[in-house]
PDB file of N, CA and C in Angstrom:
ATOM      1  N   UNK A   1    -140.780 -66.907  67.206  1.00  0.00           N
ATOM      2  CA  UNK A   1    -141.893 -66.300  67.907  1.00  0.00           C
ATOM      3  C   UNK A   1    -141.740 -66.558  69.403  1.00  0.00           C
ATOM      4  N   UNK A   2    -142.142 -65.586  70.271  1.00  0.00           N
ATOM      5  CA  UNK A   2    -141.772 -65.595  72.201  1.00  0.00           C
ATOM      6  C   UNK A   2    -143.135 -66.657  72.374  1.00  0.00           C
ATOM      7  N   UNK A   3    -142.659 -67.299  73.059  1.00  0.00           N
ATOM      8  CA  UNK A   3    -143.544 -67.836  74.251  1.00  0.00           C
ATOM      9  C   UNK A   3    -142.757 -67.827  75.204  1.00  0.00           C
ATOM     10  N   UNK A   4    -143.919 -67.467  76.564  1.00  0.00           N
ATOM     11  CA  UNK A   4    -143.865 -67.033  77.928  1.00  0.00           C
ATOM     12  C   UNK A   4    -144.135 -68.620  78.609  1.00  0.00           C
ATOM     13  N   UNK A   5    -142.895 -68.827  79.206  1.00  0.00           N
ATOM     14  CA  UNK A   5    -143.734 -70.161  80.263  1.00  0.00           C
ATOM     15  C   UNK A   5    -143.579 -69.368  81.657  1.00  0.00           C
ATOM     16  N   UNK A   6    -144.506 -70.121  82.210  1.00  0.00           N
ATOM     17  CA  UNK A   6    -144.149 -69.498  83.751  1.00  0.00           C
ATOM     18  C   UNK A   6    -144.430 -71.286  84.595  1.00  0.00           C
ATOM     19  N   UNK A   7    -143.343 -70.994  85.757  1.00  0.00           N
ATOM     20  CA  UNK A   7    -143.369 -72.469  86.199  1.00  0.00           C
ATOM     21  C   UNK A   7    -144.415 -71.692  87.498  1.00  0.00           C
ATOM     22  N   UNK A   8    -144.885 -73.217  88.524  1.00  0.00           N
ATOM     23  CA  UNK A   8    -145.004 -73.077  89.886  1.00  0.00           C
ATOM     24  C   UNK A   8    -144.771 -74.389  90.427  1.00  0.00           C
ATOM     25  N   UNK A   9    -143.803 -73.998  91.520  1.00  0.00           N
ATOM     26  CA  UNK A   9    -143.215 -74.538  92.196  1.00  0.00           C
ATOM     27  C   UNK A   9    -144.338 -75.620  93.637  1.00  0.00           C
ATOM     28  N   UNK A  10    -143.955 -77.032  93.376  1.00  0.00           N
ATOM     29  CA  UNK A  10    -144.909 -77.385  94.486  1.00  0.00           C
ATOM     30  C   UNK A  10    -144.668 -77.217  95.922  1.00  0.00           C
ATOM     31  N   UNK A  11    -145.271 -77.192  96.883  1.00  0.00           N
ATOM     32  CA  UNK A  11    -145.370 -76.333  98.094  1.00  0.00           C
ATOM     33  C   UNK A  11    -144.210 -77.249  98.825  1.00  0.00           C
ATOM     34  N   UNK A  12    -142.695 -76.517  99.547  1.00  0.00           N
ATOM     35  CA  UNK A  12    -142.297 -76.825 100.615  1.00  0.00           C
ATOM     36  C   UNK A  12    -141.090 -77.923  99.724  1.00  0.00           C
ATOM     37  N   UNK A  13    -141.203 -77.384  98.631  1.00  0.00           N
ATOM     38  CA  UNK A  13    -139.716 -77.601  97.697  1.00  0.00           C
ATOM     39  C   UNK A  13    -138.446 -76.407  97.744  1.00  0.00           C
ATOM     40  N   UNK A  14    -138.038 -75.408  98.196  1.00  0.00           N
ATOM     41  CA  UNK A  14    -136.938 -74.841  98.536  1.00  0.00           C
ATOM     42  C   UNK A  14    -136.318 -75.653  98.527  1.00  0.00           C
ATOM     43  N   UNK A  15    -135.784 -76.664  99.305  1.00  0.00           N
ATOM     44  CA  UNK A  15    -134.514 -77.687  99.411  1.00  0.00           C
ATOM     45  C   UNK A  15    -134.518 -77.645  97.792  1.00  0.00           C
ATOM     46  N   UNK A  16    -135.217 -78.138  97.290  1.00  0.00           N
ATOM     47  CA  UNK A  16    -134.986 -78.973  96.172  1.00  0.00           C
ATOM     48  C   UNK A  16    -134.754 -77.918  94.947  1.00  0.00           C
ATOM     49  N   UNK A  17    -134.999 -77.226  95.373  1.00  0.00           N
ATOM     50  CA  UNK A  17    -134.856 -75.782  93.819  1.00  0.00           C
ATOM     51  C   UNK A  17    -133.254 -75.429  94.192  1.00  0.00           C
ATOM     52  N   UNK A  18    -133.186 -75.191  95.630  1.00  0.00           N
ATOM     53  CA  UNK A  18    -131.612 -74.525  95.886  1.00  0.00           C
ATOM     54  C   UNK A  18    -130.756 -75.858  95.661  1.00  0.00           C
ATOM     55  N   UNK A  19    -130.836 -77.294  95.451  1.00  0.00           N
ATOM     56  CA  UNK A  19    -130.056 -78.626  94.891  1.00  0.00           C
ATOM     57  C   UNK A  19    -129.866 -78.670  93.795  1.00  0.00           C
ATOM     58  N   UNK A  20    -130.907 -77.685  92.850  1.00  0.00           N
ATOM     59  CA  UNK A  20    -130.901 -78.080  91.273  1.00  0.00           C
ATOM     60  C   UNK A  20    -130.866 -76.717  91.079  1.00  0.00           C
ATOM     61  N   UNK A  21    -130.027 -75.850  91.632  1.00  0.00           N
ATOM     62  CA  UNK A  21    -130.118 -74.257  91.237  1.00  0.00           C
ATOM     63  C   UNK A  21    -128.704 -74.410  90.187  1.00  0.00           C
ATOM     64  N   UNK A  22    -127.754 -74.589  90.668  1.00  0.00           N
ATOM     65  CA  UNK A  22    -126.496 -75.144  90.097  1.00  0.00           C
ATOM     66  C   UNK A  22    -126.351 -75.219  88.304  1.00  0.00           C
ATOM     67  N   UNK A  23    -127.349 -76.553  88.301  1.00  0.00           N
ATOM     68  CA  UNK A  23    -127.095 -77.238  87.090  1.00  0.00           C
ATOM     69  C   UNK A  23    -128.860 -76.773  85.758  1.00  0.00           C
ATOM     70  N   UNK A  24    -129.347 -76.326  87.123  1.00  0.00           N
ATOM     71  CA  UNK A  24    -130.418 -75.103  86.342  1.00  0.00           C
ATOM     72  C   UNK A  24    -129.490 -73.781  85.360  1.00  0.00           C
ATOM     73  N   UNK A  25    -128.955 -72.738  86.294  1.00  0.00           N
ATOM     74  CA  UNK A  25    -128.243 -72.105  85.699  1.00  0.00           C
ATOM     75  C   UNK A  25    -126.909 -72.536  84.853  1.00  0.00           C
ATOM     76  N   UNK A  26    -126.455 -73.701  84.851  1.00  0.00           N
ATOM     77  CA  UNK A  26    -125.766 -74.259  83.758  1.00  0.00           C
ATOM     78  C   UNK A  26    -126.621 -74.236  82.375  1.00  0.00           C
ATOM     79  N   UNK A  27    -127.411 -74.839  82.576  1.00  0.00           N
ATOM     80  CA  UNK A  27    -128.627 -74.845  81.513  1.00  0.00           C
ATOM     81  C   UNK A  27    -128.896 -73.814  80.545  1.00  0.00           C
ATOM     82  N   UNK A  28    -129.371 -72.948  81.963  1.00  0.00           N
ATOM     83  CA  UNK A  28    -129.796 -71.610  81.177  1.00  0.00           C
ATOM     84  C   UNK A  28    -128.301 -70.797  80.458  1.00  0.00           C
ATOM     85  N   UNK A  29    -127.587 -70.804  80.914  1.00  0.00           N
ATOM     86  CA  UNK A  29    -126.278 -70.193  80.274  1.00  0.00           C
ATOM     87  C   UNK A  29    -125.893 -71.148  79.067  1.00  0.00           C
ATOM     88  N   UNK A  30    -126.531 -72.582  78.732  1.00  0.00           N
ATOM     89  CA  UNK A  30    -125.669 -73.573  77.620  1.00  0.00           C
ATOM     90  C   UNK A  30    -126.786 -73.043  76.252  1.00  0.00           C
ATOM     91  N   UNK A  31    -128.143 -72.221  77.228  1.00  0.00           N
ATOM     92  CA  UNK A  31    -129.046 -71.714  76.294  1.00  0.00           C
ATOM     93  C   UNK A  31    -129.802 -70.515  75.822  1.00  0.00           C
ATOM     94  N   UNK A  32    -128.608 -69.871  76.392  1.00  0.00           N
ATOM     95  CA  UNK A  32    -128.955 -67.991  76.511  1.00  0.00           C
ATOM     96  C   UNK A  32    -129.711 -67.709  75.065  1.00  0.00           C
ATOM     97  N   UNK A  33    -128.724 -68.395  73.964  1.00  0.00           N
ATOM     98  CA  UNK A  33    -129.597 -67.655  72.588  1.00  0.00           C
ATOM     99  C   UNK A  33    -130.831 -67.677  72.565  1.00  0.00           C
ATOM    100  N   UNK A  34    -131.585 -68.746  73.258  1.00  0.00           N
ATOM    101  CA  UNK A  34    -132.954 -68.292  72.765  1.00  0.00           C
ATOM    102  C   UNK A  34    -133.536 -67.444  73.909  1.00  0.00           C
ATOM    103  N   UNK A  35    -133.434 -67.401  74.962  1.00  0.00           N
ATOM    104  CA  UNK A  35    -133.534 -66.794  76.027  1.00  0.00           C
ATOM    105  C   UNK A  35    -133.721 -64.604  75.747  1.00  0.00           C
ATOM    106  N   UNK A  36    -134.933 -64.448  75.788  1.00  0.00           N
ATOM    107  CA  UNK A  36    -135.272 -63.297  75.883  1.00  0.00           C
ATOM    108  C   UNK A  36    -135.090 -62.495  77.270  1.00  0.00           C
ATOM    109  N   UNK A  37    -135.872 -63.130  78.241  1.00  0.00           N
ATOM    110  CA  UNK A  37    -135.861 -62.868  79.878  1.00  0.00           C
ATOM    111  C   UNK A  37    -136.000 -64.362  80.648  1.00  0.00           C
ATOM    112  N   UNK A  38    -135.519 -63.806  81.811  1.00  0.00           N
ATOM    113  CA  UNK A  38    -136.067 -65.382  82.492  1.00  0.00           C
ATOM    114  C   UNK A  38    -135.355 -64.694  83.790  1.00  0.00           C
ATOM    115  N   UNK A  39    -136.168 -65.352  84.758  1.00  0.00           N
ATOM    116  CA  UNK A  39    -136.195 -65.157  86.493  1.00  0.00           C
ATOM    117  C   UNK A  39    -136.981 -65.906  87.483  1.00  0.00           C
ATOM    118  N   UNK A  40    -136.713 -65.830  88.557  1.00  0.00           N
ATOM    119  CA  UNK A  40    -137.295 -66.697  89.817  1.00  0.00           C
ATOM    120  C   UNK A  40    -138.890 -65.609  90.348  1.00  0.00           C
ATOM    121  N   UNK A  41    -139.860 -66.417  89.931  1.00  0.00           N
ATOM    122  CA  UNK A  41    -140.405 -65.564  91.127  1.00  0.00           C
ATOM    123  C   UNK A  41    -140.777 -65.724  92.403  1.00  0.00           C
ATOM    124  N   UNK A  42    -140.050 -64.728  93.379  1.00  0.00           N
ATOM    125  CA  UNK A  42    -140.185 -64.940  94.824  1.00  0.00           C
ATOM    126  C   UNK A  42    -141.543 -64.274  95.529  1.00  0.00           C
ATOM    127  N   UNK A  43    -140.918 -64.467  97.101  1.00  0.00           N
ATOM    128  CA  UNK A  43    -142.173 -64.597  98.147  1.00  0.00           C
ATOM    129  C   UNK A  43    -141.778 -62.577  97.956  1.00  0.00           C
ATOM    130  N   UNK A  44    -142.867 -62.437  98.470  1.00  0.00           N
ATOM    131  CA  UNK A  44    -142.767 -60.975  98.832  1.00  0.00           C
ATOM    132  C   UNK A  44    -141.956 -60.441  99.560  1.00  0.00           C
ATOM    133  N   UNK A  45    -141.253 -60.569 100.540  1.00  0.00           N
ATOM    134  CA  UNK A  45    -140.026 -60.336 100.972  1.00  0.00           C
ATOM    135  C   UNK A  45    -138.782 -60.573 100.372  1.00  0.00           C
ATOM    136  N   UNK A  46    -138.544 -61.074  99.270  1.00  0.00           N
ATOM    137  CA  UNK A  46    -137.604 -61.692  98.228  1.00  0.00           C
ATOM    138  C   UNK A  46    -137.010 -62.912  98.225  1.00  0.00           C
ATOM    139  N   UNK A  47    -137.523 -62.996  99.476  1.00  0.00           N
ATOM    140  CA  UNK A  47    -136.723 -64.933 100.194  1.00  0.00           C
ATOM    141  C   UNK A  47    -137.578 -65.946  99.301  1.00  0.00           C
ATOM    142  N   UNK A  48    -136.946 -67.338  99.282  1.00  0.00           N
ATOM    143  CA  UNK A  48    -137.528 -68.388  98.568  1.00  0.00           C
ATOM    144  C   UNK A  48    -138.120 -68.059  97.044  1.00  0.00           C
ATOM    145  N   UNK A  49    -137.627 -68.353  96.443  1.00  0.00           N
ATOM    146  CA  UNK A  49    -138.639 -68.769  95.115  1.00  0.00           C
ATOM    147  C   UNK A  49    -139.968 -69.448  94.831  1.00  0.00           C
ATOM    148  N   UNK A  50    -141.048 -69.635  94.035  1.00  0.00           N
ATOM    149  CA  UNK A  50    -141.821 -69.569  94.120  1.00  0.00           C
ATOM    150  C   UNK A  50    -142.491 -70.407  92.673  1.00  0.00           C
ATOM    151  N   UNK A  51    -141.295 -70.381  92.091  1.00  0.00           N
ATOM    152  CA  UNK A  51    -141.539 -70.764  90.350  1.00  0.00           C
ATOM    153  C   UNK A  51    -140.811 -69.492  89.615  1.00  0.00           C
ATOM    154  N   UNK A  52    -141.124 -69.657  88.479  1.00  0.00           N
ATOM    155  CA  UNK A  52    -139.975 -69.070  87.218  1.00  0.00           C
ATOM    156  C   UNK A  52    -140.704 -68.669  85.888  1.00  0.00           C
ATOM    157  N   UNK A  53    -140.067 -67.470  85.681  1.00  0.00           N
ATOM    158  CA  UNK A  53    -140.940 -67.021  84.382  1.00  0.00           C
ATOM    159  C   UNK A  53    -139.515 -66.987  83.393  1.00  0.00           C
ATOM    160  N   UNK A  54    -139.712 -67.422  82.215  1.00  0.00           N
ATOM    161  CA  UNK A  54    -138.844 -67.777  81.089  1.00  0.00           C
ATOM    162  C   UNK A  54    -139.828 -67.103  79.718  1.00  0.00           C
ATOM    163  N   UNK A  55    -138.669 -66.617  78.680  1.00  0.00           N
ATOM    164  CA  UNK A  55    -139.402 -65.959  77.607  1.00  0.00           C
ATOM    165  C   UNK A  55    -138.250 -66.484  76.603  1.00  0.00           C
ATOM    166  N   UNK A  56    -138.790 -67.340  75.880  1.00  0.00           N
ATOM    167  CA  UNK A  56    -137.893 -67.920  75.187  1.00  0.00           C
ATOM    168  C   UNK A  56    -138.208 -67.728  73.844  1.00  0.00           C
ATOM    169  N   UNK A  57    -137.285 -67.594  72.472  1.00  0.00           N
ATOM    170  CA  UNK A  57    -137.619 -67.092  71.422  1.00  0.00           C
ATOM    171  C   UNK A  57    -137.339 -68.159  70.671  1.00  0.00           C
ATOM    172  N   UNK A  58    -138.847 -69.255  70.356  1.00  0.00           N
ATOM    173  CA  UNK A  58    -138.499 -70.414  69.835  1.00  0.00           C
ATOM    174  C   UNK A  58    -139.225 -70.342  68.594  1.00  0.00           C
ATOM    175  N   UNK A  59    -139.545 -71.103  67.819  1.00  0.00           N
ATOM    176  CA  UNK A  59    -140.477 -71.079  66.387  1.00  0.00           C
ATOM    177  C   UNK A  59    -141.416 -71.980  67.192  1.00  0.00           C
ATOM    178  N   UNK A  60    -142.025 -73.040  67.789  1.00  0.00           N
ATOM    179  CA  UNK A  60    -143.084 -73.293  68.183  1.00  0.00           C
ATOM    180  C   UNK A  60    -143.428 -73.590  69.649  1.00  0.00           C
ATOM    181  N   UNK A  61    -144.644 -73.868  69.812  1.00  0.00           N
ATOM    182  CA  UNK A  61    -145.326 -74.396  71.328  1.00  0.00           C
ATOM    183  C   UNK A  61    -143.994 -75.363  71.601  1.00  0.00           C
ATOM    184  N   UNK A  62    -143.996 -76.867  70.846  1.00  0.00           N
ATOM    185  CA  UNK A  62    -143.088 -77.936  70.952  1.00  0.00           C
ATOM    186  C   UNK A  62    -141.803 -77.279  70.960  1.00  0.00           C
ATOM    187  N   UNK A  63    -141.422 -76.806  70.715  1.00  0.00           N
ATOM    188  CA  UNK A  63    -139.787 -76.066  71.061  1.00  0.00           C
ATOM    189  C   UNK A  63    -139.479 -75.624  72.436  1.00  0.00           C
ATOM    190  N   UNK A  64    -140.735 -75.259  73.338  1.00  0.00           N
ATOM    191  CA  UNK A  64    -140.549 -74.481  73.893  1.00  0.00           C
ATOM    192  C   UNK A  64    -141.138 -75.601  75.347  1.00  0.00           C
ATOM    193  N   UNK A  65    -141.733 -76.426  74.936  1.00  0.00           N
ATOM    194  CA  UNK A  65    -141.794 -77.582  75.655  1.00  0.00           C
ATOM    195  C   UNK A  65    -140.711 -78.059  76.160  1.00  0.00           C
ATOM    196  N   UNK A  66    -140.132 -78.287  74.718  1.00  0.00           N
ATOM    197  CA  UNK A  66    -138.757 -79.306  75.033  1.00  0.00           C
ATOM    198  C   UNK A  66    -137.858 -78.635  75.328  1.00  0.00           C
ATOM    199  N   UNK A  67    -137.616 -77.228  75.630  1.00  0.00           N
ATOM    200  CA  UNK A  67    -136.725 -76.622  76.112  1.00  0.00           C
ATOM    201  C   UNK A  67    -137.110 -76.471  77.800  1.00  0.00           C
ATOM    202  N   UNK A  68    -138.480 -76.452  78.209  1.00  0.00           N
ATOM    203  CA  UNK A  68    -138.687 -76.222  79.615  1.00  0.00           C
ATOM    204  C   UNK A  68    -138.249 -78.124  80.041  1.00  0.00           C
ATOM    205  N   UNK A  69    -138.759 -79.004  79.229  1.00  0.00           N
ATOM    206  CA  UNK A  69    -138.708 -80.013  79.234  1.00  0.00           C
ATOM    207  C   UNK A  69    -137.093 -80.601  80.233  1.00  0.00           C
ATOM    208  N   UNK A  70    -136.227 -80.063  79.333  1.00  0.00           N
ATOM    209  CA  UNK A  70    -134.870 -80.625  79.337  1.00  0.00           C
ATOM    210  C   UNK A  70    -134.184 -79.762  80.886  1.00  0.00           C
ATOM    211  N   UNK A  71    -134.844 -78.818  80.958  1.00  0.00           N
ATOM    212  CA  UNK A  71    -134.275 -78.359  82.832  1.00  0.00           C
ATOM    213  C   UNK A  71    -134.542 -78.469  83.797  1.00  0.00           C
ATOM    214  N   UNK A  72    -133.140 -78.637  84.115  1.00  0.00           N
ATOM    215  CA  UNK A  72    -132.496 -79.439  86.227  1.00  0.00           C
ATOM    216  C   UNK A  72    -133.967 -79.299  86.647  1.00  0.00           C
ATOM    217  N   UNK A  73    -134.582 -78.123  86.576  1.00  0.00           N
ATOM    218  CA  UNK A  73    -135.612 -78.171  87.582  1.00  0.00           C
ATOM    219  C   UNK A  73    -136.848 -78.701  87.238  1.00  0.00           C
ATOM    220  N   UNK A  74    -137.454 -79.109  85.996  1.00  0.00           N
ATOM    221  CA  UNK A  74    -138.022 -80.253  85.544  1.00  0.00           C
ATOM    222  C   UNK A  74    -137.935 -81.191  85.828  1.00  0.00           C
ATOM    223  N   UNK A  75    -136.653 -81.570  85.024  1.00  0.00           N
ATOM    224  CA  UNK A  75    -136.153 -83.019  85.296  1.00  0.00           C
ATOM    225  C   UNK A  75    -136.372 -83.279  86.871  1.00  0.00           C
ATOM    226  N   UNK A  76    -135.766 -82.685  87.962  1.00  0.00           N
ATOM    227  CA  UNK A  76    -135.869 -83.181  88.876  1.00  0.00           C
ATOM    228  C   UNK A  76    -137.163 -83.205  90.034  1.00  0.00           C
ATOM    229  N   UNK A  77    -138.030 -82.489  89.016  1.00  0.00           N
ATOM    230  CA  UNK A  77    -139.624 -82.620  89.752  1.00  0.00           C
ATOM    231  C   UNK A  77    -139.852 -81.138  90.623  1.00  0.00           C
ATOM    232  N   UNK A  78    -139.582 -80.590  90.673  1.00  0.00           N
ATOM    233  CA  UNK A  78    -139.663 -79.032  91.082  1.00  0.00           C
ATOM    234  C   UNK A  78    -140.985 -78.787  91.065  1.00  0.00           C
ATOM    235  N   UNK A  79    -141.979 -78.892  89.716  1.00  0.00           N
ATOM    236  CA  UNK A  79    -142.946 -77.702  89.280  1.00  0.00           C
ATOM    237  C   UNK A  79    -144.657 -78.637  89.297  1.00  0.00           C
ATOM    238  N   UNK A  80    -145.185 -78.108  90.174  1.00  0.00           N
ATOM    239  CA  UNK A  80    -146.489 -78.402  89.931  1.00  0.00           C
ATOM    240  C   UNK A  80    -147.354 -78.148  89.456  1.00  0.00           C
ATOM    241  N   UNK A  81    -146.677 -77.438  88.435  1.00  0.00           N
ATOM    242  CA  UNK A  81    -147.556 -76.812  87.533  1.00  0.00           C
ATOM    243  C   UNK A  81    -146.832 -76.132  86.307  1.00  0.00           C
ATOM    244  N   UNK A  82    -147.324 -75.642  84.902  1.00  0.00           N
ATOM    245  CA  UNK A  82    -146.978 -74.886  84.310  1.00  0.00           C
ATOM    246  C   UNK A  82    -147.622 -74.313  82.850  1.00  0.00           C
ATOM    247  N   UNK A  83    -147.387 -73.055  82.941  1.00  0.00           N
ATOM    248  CA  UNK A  83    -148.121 -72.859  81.918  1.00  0.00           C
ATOM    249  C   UNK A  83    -147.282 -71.891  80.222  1.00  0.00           C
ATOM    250  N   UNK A  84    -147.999 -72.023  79.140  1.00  0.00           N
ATOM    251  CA  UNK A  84    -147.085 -71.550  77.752  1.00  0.00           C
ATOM    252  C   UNK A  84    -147.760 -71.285  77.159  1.00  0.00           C
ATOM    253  N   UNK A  85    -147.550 -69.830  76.423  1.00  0.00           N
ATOM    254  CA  UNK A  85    -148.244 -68.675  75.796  1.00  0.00           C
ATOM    255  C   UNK A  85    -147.222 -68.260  74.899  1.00  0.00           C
ATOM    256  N   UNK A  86    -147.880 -67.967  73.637  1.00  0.00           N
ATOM    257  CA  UNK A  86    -147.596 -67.226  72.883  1.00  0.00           C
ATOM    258  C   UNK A  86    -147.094 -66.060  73.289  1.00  0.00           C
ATOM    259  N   UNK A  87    -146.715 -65.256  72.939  1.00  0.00           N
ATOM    260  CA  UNK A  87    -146.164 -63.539  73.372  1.00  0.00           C
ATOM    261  C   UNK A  87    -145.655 -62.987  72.577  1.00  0.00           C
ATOM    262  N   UNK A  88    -146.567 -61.534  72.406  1.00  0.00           N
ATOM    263  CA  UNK A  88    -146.111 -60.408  71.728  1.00  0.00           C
ATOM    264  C   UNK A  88    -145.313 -59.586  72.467  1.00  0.00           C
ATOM    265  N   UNK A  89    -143.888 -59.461  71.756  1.00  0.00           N
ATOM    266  CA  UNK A  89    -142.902 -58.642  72.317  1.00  0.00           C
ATOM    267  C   UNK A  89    -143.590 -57.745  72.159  1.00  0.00           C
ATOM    268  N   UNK A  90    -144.103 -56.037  72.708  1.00  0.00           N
ATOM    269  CA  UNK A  90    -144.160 -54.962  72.555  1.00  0.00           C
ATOM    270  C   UNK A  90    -143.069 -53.951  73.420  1.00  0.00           C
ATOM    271  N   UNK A  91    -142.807 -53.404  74.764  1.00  0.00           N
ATOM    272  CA  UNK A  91    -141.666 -53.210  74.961  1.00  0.00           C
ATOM    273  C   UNK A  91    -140.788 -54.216  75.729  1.00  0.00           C
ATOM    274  N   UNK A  92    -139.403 -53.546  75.558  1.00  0.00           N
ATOM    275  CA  UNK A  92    -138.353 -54.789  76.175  1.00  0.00           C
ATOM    276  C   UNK A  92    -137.271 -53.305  76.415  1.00  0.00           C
ATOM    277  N   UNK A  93    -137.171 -53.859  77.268  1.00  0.00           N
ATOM    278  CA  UNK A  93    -135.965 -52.706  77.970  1.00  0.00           C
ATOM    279  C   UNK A  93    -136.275 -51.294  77.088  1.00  0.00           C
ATOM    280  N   UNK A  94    -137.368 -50.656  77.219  1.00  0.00           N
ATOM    281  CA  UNK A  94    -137.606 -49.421  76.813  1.00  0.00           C
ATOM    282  C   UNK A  94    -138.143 -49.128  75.514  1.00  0.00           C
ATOM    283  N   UNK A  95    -137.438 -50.329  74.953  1.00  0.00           N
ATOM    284  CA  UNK A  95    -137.656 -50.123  73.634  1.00  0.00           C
ATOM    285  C   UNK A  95    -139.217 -50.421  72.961  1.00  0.00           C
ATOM    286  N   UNK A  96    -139.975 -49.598  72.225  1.00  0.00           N
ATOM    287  CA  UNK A  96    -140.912 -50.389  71.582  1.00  0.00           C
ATOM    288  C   UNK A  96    -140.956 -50.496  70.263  1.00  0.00           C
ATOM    289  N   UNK A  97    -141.570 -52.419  70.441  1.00  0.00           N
ATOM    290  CA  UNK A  97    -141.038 -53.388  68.914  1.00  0.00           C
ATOM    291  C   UNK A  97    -142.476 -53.191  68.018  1.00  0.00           C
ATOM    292  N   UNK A  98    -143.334 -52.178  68.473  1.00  0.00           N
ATOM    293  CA  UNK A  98    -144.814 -52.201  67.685  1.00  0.00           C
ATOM    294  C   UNK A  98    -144.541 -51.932  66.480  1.00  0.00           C
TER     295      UNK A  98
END
């Protein structure tokens, strides 16, 4: 079942997201299978990041914990926040799963 996390980033961390961008995207590539979507969201001009939306296709809440749990940008204190939802796939790249 999808749950949606979405991170936010605490204020005037750039340094620290572009230090752990590296071994973030190691991460995410050691864990594509469950990985539905996932991206940075930026400032309105596209510069800096802002926090991260991830759609991960786990069987529970706790799965999906311990998967936001275990990344660079966790671990290394990035997010002042975050939040995890259930989610109904309905479309995904065009397609609809109704």
């Amino acid at each position: 079942m999808p749950y949606l996390i979405e991170t936010f980033d605490k204020p005037h961390t750039q340094a620290l997201r572009q230090a752990l961008r590296d071994k973030h995207l190691d991460y995410l590539e050691e864990n594509k299978k469950m990985l539905l979507a996932c991206g940075a969201k930026l400032e309105d001009d596209g510069t800096g990041g802002t926090g991260s939306v991830y759609i991960v296709d786990v069987e529970s809440r706790g799965e999906a914990e311990e998967f936001l749990s275990a990344d660079p940008f966790a671990i290394g204190g990035l997010f002042e926040r975050i939040v995890i939802t259930r989610w109904r796939k309905a479309y995904l790249d065009g397609q609809c799963y109704l």
